[in-house]
C-alpha atoms as a PDB file:
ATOM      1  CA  UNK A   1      77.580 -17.793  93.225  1.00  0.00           C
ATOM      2  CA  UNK A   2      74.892 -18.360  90.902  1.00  0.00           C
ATOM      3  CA  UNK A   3      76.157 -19.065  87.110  1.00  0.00           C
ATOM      4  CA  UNK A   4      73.462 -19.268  84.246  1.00  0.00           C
ATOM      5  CA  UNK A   5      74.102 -20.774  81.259  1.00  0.00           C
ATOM      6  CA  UNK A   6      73.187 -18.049  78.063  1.00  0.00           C
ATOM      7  CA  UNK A   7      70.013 -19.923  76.218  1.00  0.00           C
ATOM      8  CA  UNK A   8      72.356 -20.423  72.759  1.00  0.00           C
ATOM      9  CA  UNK A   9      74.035 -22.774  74.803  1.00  0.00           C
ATOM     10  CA  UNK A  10      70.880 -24.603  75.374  1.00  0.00           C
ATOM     11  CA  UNK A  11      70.125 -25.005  71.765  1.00  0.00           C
ATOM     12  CA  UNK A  12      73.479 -25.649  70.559  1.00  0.00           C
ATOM     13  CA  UNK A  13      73.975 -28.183  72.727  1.00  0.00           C
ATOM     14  CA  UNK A  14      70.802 -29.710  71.443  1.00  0.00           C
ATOM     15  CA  UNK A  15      71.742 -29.154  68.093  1.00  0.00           C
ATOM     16  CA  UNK A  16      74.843 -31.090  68.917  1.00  0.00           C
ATOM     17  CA  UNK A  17      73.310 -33.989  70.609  1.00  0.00           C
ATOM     18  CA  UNK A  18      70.923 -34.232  67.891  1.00  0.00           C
ATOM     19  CA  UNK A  19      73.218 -34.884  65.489  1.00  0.00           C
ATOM     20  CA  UNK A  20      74.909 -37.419  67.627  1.00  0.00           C
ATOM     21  CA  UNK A  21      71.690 -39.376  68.236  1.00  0.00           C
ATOM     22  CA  UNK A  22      69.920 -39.026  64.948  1.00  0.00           C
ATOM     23  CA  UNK A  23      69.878 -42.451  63.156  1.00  0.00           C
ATOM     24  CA  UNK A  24      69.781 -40.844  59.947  1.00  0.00           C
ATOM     25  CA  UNK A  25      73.182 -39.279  59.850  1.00  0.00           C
ATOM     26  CA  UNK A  26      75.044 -42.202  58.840  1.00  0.00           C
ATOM     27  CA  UNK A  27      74.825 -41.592  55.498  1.00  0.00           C
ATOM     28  CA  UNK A  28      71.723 -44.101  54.637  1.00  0.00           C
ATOM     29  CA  UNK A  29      68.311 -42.795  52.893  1.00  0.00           C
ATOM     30  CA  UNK A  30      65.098 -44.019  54.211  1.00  0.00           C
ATOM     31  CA  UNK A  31      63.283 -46.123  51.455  1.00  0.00           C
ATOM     32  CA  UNK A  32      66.192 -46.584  49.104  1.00  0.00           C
ATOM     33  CA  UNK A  33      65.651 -50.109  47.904  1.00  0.00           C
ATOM     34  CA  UNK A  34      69.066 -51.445  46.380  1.00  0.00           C
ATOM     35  CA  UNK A  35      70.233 -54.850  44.605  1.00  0.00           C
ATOM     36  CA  UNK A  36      71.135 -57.542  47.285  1.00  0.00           C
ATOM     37  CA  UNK A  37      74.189 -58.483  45.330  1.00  0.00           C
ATOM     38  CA  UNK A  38      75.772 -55.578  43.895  1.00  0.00           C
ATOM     39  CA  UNK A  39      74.357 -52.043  46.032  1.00  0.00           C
ATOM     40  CA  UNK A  40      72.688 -50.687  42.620  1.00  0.00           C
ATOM     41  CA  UNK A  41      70.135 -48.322  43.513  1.00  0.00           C
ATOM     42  CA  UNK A  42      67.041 -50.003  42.338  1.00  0.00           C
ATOM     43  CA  UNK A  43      63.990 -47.675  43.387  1.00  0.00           C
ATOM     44  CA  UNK A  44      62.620 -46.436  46.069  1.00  0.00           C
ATOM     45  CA  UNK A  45      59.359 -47.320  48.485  1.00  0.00           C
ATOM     46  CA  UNK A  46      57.831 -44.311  47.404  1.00  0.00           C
ATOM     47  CA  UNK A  47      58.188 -45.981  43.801  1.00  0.00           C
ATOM     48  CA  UNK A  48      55.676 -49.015  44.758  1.00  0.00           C
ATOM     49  CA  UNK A  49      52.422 -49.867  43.227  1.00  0.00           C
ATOM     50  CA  UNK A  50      50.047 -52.179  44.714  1.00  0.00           C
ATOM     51  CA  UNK A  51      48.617 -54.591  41.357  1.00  0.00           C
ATOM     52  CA  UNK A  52      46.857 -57.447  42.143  1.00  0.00           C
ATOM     53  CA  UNK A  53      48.334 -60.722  39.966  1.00  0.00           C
ATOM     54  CA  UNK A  54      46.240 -63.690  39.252  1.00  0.00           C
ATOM     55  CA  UNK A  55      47.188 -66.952  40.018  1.00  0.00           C
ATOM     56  CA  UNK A  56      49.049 -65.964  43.263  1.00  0.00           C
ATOM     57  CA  UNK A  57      49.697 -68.817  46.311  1.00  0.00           C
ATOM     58  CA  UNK A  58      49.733 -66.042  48.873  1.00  0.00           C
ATOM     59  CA  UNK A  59      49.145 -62.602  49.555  1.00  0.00           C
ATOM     60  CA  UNK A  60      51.268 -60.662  52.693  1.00  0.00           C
ATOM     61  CA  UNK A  61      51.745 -57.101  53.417  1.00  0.00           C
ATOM     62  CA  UNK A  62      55.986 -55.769  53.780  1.00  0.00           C
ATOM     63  CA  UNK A  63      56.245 -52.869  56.065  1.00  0.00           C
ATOM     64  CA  UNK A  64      59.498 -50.937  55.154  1.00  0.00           C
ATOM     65  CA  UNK A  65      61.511 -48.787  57.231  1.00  0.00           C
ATOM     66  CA  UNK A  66      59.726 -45.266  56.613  1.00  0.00           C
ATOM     67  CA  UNK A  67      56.647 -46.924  57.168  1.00  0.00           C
ATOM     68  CA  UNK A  68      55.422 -47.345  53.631  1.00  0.00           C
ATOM     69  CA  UNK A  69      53.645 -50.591  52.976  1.00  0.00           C
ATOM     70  CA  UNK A  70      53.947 -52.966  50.006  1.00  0.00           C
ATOM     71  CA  UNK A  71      51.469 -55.823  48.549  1.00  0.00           C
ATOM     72  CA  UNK A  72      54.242 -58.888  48.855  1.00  0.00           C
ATOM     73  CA  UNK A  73      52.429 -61.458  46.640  1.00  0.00           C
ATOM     74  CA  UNK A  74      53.897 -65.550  45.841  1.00  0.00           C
ATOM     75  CA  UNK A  75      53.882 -67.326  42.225  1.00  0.00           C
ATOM     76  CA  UNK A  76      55.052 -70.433  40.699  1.00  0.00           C
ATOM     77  CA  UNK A  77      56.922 -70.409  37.791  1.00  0.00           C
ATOM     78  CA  UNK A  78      56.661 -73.345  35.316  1.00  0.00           C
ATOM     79  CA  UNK A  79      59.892 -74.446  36.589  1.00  0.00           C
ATOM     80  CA  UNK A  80      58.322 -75.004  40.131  1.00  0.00           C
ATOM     81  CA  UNK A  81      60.729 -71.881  41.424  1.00  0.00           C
ATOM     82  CA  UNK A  82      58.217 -69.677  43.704  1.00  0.00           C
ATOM     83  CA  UNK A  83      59.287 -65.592  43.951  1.00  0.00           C
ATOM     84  CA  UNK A  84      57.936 -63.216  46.273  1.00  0.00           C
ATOM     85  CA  UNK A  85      57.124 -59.803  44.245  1.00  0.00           C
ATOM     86  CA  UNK A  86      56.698 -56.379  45.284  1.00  0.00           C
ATOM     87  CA  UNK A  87      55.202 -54.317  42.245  1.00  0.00           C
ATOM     88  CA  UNK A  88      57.078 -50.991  41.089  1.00  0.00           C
ATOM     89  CA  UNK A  89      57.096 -48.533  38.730  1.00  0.00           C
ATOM     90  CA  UNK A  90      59.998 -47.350  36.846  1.00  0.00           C
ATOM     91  CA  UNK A  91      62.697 -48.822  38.616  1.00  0.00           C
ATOM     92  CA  UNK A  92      66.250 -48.725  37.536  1.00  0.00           C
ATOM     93  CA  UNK A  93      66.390 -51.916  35.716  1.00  0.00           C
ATOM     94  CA  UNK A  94      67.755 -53.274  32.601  1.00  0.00           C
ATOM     95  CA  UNK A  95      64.539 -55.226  30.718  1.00  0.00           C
ATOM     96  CA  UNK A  96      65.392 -57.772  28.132  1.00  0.00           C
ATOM     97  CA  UNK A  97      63.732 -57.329  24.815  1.00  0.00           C
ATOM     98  CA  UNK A  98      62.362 -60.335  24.439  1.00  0.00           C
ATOM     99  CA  UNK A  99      58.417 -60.287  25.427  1.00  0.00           C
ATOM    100  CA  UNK A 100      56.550 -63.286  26.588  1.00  0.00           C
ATOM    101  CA  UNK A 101      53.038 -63.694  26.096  1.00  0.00           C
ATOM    102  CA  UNK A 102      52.785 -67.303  27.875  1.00  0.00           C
ATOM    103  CA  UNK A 103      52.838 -67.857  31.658  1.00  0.00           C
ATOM    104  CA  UNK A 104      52.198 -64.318  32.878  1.00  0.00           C
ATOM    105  CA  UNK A 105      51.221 -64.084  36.472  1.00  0.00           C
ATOM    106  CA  UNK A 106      48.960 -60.221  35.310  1.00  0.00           C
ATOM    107  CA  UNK A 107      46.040 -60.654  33.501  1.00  0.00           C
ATOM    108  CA  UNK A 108      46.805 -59.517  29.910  1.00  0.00           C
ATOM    109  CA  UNK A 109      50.169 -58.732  30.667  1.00  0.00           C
ATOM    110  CA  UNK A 110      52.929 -59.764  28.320  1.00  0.00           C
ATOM    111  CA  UNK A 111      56.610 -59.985  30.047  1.00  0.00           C
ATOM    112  CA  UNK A 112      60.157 -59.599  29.891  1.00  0.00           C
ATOM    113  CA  UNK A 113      62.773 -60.344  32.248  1.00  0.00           C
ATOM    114  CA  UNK A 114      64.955 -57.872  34.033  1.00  0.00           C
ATOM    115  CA  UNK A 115      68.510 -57.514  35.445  1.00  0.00           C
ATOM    116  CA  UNK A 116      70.482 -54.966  37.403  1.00  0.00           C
ATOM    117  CA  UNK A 117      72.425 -52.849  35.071  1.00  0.00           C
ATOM    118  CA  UNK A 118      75.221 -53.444  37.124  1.00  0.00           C
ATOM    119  CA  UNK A 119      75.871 -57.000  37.900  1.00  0.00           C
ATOM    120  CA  UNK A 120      73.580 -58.110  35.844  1.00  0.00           C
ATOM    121  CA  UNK A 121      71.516 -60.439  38.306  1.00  0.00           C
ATOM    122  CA  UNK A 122      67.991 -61.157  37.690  1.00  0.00           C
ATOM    123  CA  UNK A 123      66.451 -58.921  39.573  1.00  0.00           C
ATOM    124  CA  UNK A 124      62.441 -59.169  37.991  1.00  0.00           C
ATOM    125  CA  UNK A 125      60.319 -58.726  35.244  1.00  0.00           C
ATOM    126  CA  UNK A 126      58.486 -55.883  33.354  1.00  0.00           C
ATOM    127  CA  UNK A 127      54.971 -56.002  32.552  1.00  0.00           C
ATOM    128  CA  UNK A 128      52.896 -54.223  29.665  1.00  0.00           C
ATOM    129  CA  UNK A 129      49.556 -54.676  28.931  1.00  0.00           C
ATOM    130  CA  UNK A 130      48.685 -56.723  25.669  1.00  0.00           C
ATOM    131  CA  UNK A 131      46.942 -54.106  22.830  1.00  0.00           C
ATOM    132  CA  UNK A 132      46.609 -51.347  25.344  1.00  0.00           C
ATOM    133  CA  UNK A 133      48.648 -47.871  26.276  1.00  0.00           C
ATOM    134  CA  UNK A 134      52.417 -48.869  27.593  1.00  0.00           C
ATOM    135  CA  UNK A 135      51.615 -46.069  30.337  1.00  0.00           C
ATOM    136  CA  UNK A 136      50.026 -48.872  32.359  1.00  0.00           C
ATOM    137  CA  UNK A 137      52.725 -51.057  32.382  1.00  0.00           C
ATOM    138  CA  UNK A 138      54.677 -51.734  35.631  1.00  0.00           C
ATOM    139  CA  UNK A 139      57.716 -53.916  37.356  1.00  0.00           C
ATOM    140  CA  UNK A 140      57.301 -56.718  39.446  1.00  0.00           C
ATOM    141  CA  UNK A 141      60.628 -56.867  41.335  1.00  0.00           C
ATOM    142  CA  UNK A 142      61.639 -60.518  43.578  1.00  0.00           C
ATOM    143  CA  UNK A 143      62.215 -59.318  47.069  1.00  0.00           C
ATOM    144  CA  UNK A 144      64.652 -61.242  47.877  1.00  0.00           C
ATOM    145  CA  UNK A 145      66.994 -59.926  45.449  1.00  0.00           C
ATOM    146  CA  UNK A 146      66.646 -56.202  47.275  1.00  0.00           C
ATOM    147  CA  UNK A 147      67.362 -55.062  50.481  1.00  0.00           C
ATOM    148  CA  UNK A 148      67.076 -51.248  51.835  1.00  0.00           C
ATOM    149  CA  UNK A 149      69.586 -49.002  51.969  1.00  0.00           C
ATOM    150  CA  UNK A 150      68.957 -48.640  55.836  1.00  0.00           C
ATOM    151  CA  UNK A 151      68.916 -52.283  56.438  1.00  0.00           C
ATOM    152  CA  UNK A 152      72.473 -53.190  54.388  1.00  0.00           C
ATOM    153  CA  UNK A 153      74.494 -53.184  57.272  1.00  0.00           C
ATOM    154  CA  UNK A 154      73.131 -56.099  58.093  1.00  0.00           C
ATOM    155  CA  UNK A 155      74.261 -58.269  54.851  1.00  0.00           C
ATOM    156  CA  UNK A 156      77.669 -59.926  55.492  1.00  0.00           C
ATOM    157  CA  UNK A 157      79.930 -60.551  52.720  1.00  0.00           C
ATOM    158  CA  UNK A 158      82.269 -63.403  53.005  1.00  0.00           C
ATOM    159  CA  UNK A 159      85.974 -62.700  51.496  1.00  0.00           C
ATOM    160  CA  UNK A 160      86.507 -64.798  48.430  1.00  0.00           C
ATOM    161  CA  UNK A 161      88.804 -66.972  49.704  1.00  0.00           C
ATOM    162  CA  UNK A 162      86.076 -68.215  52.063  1.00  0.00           C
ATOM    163  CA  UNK A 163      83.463 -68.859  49.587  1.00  0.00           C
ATOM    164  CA  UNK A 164      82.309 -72.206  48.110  1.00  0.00           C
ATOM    165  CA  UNK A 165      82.990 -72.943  45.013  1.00  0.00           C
END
């Protein structure tokens, strides 16, 4: 007896598997960059721009998970404190209003500091240029305070009760 499967079969079965298999399906977006602390949507790789600071230690390159690449560059804060930043445009940040002309790690950049809107942890800084058009301003964001929507499985929480004080 010879029994053929009809060819829908074929391709909902594939359809089916796909689903099953695809990485993707579990909810998580590709290049969603989120606060470490709080799972605010900060930006998104697509969102990076690549300016060069002055004054840096070191200069890497971050490969995300959809492939898109980021300059990583390290400064030195007055206060010795060293931050590895990933520069952005218009992330979802809340920026201080106080500007800083001192100490900026752009060239004829002034500063002010950043937070998440939601848990208000400092999250970076925004940059505008000193007497020039605020369309060329830009975020440097510390990437240690972000982590990708893909990759937050990987964070464990401790309960309260376990925490230090």
């Amino acid at each position: 007896m010879d029994f053929k499967f009809p060819f829908y079969f074929f391709i909902l079965a594939d359809t089916f598997l796909t689903i099953l298999c695809d990485d993707k399906e579990d909810g998580k977006r590709e290049g969603v960059l989120l606060c470490k602390k709080c799972g605010h949507e900060v930006g998104q790789t697509s969102d990076i721009l690549n300016v060069l600071g002055t004054h840096v230690q070191r200069r890497a390159v971050k490969k995300f998970s959809d492939k898109s690449l980021a300059l990583l560059q390290y400064f030195t804060n007055p206060h010795h404190q060293q931050f590895g930043l990933i520069t952005m445009k218009n992330p979802s940040l809340y920026v201080h209003k106080q500007v800083i002309m001192d100490d900026s790690w752009f060239q004829n950049h002034a500063w002010s500091m950043c937070t998440c809107p939601h848990c208000t942890t400092h999250l970076g800084w925004w940059y505008q240029p000193v007497g020039e058009d605020l369309e060329a301003s830009f975020y440097g964001v510390v990437l240690d305070k972000i982590i990708e929507e893909s990759q937050a499985d990987a964070v464990v929480r401790l309960p309260p009760a376990f925490q230090q004080s």
